[in-house]
N, C-alpha and C. Protein backbone atom coordinates (compact mmCIF):
# COMPACT_ATOMS: atom_id res chain seq x y z
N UNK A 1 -94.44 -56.25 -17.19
CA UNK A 1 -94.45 -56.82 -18.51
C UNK A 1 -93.15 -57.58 -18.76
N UNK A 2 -92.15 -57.35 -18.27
CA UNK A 2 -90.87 -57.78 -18.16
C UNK A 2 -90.86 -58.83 -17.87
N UNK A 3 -91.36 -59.02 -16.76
CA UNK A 3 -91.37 -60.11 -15.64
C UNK A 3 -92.57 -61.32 -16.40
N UNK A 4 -93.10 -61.06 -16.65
CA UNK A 4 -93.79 -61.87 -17.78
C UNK A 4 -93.01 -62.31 -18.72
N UNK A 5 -92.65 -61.62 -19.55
CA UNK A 5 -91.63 -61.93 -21.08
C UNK A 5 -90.75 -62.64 -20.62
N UNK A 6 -90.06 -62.46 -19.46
CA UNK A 6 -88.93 -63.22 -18.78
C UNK A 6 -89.68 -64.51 -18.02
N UNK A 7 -90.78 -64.85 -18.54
CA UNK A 7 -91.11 -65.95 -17.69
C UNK A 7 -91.02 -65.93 -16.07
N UNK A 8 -90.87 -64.82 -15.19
CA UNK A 8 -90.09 -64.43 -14.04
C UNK A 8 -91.86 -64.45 -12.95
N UNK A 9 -92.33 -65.33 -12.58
CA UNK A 9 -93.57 -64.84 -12.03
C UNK A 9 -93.28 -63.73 -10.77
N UNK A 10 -94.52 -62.97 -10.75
CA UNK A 10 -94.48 -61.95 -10.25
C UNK A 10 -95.46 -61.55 -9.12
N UNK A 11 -94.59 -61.38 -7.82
CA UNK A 11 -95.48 -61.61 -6.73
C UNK A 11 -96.05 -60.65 -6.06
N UNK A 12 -96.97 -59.92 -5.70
CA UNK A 12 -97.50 -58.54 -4.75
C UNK A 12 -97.56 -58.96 -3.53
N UNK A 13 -96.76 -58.24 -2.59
CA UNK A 13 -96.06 -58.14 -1.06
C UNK A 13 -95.64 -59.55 -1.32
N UNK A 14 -94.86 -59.78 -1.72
CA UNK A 14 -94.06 -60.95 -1.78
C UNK A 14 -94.92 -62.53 -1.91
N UNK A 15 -96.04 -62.33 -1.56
CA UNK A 15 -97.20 -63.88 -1.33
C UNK A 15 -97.88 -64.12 -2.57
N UNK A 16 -98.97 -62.83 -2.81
CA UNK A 16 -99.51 -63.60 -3.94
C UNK A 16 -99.11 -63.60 -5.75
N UNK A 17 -98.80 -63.97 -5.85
CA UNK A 17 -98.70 -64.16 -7.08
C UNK A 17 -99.56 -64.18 -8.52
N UNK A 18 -99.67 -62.97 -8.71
CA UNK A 18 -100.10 -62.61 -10.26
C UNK A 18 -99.94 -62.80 -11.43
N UNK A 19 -101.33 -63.22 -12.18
CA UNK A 19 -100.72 -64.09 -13.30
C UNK A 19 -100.22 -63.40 -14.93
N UNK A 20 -99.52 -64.01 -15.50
CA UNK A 20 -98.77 -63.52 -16.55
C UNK A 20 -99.35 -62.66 -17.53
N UNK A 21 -99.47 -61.30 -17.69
CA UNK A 21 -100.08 -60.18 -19.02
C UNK A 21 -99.37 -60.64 -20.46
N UNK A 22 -98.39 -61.62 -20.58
CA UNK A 22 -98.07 -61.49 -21.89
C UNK A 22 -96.89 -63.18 -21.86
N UNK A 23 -97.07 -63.59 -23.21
CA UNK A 23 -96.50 -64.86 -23.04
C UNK A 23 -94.82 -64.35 -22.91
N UNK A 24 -93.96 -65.54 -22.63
CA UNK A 24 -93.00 -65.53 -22.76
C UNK A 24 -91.56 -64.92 -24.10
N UNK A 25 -91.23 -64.00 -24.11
CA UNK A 25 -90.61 -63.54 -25.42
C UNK A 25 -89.10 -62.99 -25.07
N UNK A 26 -88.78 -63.95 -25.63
CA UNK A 26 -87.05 -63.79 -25.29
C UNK A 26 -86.65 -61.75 -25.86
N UNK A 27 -87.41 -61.52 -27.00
CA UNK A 27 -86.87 -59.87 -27.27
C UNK A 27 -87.03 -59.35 -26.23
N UNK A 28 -88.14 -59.20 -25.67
CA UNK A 28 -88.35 -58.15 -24.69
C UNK A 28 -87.94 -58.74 -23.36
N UNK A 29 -87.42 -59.78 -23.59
CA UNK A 29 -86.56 -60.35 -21.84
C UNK A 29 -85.08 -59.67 -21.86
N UNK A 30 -84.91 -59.27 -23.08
CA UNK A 30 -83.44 -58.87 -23.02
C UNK A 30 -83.75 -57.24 -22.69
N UNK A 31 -84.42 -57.00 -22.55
CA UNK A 31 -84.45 -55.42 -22.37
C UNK A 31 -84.78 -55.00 -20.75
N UNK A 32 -84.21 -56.11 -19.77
CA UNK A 32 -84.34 -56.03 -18.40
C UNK A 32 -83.39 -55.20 -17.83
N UNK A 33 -82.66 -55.27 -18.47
CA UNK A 33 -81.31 -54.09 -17.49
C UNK A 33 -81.53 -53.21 -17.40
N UNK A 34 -82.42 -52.41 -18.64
CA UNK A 34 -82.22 -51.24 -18.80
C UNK A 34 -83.24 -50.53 -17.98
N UNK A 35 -84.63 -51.47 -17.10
CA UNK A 35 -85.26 -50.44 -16.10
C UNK A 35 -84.73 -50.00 -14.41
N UNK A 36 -83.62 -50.87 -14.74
CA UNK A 36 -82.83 -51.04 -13.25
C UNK A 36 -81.39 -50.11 -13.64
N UNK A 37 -81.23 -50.17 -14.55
CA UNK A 37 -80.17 -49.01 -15.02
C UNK A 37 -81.31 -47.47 -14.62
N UNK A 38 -82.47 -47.52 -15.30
CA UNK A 38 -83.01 -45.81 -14.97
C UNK A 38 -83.07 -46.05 -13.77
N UNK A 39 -83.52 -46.54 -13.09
CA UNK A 39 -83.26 -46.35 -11.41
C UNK A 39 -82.98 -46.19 -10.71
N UNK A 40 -81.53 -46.82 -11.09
CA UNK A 40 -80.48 -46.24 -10.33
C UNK A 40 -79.78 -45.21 -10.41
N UNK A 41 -80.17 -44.33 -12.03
CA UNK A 41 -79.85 -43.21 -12.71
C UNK A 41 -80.68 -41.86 -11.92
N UNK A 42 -81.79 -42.55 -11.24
CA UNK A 42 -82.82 -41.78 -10.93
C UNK A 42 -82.44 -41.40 -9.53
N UNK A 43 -82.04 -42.61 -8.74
CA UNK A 43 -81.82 -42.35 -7.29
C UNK A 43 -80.36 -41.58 -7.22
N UNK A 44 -79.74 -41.51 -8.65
CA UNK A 44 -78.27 -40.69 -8.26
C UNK A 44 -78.71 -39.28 -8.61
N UNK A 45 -79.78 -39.19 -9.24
CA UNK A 45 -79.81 -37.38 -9.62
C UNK A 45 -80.64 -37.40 -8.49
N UNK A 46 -81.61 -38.05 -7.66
CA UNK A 46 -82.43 -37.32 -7.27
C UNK A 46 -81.33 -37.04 -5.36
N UNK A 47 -80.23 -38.03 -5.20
CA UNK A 47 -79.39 -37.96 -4.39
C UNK A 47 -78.93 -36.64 -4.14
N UNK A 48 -78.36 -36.33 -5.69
CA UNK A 48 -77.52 -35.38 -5.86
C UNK A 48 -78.40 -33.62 -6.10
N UNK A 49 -79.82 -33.77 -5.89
CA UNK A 49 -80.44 -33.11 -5.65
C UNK A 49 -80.92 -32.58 -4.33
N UNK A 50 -81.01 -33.61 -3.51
CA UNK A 50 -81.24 -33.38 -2.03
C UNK A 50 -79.91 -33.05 -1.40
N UNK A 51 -78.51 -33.48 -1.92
CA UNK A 51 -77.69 -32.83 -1.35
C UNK A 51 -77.40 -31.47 -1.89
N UNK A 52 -77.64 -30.91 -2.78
CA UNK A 52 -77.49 -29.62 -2.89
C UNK A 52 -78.22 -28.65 -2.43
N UNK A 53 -79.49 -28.96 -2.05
CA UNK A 53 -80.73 -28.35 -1.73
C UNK A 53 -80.24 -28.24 -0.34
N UNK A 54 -79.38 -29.34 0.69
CA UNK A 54 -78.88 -29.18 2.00
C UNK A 54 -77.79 -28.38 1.84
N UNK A 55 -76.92 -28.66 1.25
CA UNK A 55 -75.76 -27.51 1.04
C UNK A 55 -75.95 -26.49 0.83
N UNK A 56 -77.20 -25.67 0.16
CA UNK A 56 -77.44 -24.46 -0.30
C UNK A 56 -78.19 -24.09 1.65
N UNK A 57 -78.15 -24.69 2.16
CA UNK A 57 -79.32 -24.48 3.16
C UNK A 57 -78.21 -24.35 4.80
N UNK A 58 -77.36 -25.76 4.57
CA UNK A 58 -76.47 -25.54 5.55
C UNK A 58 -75.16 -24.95 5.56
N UNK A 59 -74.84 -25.37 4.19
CA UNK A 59 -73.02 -24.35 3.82
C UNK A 59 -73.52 -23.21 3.43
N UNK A 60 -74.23 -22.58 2.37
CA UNK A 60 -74.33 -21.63 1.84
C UNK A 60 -75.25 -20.50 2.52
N UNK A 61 -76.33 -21.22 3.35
CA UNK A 61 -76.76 -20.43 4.51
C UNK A 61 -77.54 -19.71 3.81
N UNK A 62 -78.58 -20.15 2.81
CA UNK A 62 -79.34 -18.95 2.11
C UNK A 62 -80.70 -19.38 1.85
N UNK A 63 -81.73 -18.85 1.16
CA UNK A 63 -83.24 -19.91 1.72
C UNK A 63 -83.46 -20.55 0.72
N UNK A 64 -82.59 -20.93 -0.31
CA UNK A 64 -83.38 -22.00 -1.28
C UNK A 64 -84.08 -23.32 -1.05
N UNK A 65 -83.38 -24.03 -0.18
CA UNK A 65 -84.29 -25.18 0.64
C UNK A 65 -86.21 -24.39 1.74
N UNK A 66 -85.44 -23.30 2.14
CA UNK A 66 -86.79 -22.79 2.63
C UNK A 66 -87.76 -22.74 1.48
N UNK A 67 -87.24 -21.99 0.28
CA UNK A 67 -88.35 -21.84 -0.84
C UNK A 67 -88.81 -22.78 -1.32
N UNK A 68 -88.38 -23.69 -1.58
CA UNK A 68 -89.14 -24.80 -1.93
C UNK A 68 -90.16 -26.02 -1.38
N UNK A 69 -89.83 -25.77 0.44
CA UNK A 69 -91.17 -26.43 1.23
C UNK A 69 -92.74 -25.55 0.78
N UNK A 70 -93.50 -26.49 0.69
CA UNK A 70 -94.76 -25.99 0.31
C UNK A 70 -95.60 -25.35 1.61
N UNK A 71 -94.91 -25.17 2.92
CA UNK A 71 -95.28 -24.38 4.22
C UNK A 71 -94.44 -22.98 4.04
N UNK A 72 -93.49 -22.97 3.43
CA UNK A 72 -92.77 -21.68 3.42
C UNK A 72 -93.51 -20.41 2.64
N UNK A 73 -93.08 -19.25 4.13
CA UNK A 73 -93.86 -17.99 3.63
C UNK A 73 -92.68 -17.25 3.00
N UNK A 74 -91.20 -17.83 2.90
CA UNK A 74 -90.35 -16.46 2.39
C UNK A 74 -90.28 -17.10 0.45
């Protein structure tokens, strides 16, 4: 919807190009940062999740990473 409002055409696997859901609107073009801001908000907690889940597993040496695979019997 962004990519629309921003006039920004918008392509699937990079070739074809899909056509616009909504005309051009400068309000909602300004509100582009902010889904690339959660994203990158997202890939730092979810970072900082997989490294603790290894640290609890390789420093701390205890089964919380075991408990949480969906094959684990402990």
């Amino acid at each position: 919807m962004i990519s629309s409002a921003s006039n920004v055409p918008f392509r699937s696997s990079g070739t074809l190009p899909l056509p616009a859901i909504t005309a051009p609107d400068k309000a909602v073009a300004t509100c582009s940062p902010y889904p690339r801001l959660l994203v990158t908000l997202l890939a730092v907690v979810l970072a900082a999740h997989v490294g603790a889940a290894l640290r609890h597993h390789y420093v701390k040496k205890d089964t919380v990473l075991a408990r949480m695979l969906p094959w684990s019997t402990s």
